[in-house]
C-alpha atoms as a PDB file:
ATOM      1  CA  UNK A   1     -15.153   6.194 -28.158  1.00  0.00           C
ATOM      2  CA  UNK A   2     -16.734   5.900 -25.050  1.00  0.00           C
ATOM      3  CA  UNK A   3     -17.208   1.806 -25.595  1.00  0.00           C
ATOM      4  CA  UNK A   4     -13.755   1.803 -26.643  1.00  0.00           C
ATOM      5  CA  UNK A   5     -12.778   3.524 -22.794  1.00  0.00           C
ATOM      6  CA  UNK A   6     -15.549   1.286 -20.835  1.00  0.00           C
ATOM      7  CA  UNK A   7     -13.923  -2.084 -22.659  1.00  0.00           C
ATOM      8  CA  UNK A   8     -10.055  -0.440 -21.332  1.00  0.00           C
ATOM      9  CA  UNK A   9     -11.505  -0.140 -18.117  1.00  0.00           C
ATOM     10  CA  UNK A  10     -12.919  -3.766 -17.790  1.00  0.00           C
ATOM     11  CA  UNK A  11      -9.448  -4.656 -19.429  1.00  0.00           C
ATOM     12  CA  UNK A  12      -7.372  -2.609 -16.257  1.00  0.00           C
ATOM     13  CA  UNK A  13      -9.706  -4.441 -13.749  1.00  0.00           C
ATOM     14  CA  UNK A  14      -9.924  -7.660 -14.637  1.00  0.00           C
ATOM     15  CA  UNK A  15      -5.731  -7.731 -14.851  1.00  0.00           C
ATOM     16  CA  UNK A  16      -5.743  -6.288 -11.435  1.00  0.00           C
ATOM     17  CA  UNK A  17      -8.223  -9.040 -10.054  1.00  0.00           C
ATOM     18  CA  UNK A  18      -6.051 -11.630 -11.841  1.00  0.00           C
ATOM     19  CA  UNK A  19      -3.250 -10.407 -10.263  1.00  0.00           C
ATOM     20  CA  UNK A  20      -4.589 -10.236  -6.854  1.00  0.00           C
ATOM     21  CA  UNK A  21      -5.745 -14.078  -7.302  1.00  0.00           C
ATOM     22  CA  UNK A  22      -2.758 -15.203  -8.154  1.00  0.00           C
ATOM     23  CA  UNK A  23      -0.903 -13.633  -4.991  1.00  0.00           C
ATOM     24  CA  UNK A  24      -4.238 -14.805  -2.810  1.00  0.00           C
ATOM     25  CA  UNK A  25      -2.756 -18.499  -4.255  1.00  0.00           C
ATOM     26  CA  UNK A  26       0.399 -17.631  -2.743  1.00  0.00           C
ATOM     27  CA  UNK A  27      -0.360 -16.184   0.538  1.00  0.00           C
ATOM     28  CA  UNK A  28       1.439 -17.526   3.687  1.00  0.00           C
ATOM     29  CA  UNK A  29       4.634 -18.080   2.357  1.00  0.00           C
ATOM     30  CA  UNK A  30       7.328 -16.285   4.594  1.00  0.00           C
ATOM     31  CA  UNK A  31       9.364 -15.657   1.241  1.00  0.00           C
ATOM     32  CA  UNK A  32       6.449 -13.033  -0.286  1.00  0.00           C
ATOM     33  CA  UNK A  33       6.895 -10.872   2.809  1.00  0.00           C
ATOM     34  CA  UNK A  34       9.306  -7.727   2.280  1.00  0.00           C
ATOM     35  CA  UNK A  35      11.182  -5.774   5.568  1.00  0.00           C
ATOM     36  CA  UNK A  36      11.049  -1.922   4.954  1.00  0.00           C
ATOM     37  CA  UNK A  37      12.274   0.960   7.349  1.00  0.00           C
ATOM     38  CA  UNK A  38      11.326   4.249   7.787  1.00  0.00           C
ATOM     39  CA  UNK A  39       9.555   7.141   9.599  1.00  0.00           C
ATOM     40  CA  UNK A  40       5.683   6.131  10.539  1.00  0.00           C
ATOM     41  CA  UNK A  41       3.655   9.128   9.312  1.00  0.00           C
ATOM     42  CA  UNK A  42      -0.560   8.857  10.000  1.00  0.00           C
ATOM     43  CA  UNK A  43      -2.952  11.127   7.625  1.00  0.00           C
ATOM     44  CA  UNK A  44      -6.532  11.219   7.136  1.00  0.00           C
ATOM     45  CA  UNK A  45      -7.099   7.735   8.431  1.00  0.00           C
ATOM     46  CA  UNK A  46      -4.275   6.006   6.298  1.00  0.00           C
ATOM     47  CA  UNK A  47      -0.203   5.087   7.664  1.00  0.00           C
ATOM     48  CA  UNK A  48       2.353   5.270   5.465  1.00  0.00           C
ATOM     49  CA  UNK A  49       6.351   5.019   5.662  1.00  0.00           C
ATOM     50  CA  UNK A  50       8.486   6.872   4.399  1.00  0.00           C
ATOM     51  CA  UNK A  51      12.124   5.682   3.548  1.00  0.00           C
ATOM     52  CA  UNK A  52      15.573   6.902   3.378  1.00  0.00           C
ATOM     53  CA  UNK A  53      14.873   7.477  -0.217  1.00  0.00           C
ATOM     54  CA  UNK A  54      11.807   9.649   0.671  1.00  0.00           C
ATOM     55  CA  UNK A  55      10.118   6.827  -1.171  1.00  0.00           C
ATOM     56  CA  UNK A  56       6.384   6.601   0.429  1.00  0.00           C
ATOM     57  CA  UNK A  57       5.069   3.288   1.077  1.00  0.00           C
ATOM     58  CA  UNK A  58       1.174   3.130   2.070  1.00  0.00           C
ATOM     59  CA  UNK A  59       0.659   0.491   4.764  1.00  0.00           C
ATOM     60  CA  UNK A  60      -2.565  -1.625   5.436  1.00  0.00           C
ATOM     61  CA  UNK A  61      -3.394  -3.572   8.625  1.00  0.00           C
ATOM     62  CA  UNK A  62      -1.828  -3.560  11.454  1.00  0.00           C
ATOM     63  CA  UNK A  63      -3.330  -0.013  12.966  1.00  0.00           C
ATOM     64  CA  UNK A  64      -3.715  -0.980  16.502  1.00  0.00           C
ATOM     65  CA  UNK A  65       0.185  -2.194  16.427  1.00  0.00           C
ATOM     66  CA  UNK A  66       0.835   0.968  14.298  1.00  0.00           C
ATOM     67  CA  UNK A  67      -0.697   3.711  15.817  1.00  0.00           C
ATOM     68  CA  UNK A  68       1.902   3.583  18.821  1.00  0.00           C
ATOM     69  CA  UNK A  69       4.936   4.222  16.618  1.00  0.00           C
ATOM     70  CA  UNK A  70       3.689   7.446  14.696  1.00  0.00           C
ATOM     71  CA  UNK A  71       6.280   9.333  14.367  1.00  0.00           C
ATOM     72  CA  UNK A  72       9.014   7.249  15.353  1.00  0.00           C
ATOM     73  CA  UNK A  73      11.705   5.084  12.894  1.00  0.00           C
ATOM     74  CA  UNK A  74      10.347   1.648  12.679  1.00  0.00           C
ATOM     75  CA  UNK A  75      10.772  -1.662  10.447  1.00  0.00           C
ATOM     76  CA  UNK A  76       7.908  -3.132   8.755  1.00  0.00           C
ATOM     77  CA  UNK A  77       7.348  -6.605   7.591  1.00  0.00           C
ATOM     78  CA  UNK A  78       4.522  -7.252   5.366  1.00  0.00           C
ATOM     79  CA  UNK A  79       2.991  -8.671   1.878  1.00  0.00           C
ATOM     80  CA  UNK A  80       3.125  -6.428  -1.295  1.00  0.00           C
ATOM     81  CA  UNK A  81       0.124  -6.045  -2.662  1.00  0.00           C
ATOM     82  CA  UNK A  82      -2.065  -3.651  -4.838  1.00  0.00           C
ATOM     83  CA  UNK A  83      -4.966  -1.571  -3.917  1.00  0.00           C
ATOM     84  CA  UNK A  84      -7.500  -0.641  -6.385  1.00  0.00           C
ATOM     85  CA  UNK A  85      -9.118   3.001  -5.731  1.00  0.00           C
ATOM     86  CA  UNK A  86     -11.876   4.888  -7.424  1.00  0.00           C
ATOM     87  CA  UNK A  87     -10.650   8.224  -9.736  1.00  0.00           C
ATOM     88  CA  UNK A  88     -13.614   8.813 -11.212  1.00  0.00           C
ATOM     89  CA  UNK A  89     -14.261  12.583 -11.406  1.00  0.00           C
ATOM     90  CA  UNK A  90     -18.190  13.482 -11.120  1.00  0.00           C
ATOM     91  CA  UNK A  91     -20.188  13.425 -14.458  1.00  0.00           C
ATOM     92  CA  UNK A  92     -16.393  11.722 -16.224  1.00  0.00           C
ATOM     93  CA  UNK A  93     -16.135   8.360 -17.732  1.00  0.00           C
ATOM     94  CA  UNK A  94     -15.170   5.759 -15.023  1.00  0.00           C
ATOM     95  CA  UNK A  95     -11.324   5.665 -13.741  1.00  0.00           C
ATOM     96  CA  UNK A  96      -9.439   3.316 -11.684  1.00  0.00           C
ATOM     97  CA  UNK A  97      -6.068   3.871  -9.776  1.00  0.00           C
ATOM     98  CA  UNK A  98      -3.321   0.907  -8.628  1.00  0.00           C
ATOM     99  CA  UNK A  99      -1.540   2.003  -5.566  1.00  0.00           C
ATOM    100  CA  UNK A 100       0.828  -0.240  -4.723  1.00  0.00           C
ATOM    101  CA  UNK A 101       0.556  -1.198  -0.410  1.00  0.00           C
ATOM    102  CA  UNK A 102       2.549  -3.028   1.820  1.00  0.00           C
ATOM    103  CA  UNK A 103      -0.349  -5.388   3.696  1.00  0.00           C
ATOM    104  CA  UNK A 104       1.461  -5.323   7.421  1.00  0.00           C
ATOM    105  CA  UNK A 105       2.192  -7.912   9.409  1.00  0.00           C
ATOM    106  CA  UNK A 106       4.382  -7.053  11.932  1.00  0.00           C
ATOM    107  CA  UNK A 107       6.184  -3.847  13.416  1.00  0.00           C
ATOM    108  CA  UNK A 108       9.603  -3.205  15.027  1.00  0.00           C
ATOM    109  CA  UNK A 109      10.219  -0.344  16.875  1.00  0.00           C
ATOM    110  CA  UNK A 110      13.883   1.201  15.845  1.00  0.00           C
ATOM    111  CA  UNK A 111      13.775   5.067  17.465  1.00  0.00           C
ATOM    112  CA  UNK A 112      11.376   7.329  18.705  1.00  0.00           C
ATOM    113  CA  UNK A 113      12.507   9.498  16.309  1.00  0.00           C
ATOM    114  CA  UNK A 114      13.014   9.746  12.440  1.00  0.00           C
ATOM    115  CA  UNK A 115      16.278   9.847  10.948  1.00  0.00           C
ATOM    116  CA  UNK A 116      17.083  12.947   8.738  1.00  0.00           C
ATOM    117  CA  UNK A 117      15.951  12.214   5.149  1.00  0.00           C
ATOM    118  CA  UNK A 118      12.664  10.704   6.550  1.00  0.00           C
END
């Protein structure tokens, strides 16, 4: 059983690293970039924005042009992407989690404050 989890694992990866090749093939191109807006929130190190669907996007890059907006309604511009993270609990078979980010690459300032709903 435990093979059988280890070989799933190595499976999930190995997708994920496939993945993230094929979009490092494709970097550059102005058409792969996606506009959000939102309210700029900052938490234990990492930005996220969250839309007027209360639909949280984590953000990557971009901190020293980010960390004057907390707070405030902005527009993003930036590359989806995927972030791998660690899950696995201590002593517990090895775990993996995709978290989808938005890798930024620039910011617009909109308000210095959030709209309601974000």
């Amino acid at each position: 059983m435990r093979k059988i989890l280890m070989l799933t694992l190595v499976l999930m990866v190995s997708a994920v690293w496939l993945q993230a090749q094929d979009a490092a093939k494709t970097s550059g191109k102005t058409s792969d970039l996606e506009t959000i807006e939102g309210c700029l929130q900052h938490s234990a190190g990492q930005y996220t924005l969250i839309d007027s669907t209360n639909t949280i996007h984590h953000l990557v890059g971009g901190g020293a042009r980010l960390s004057h907006h907390i707070g405030h309604q902005v527009e993003i511009t930036g590359k989806p992407g995927v972030r791998t993270l660690d899950a696995t609990p201590q002593g517990g078979a090895s775990a993996a989690v995709v978290q989808p980010i938005i890798e930024v690459k620039s910011v617009k300032h909109i308000a210095e404050t959030c709209t309601s709903g974000n």
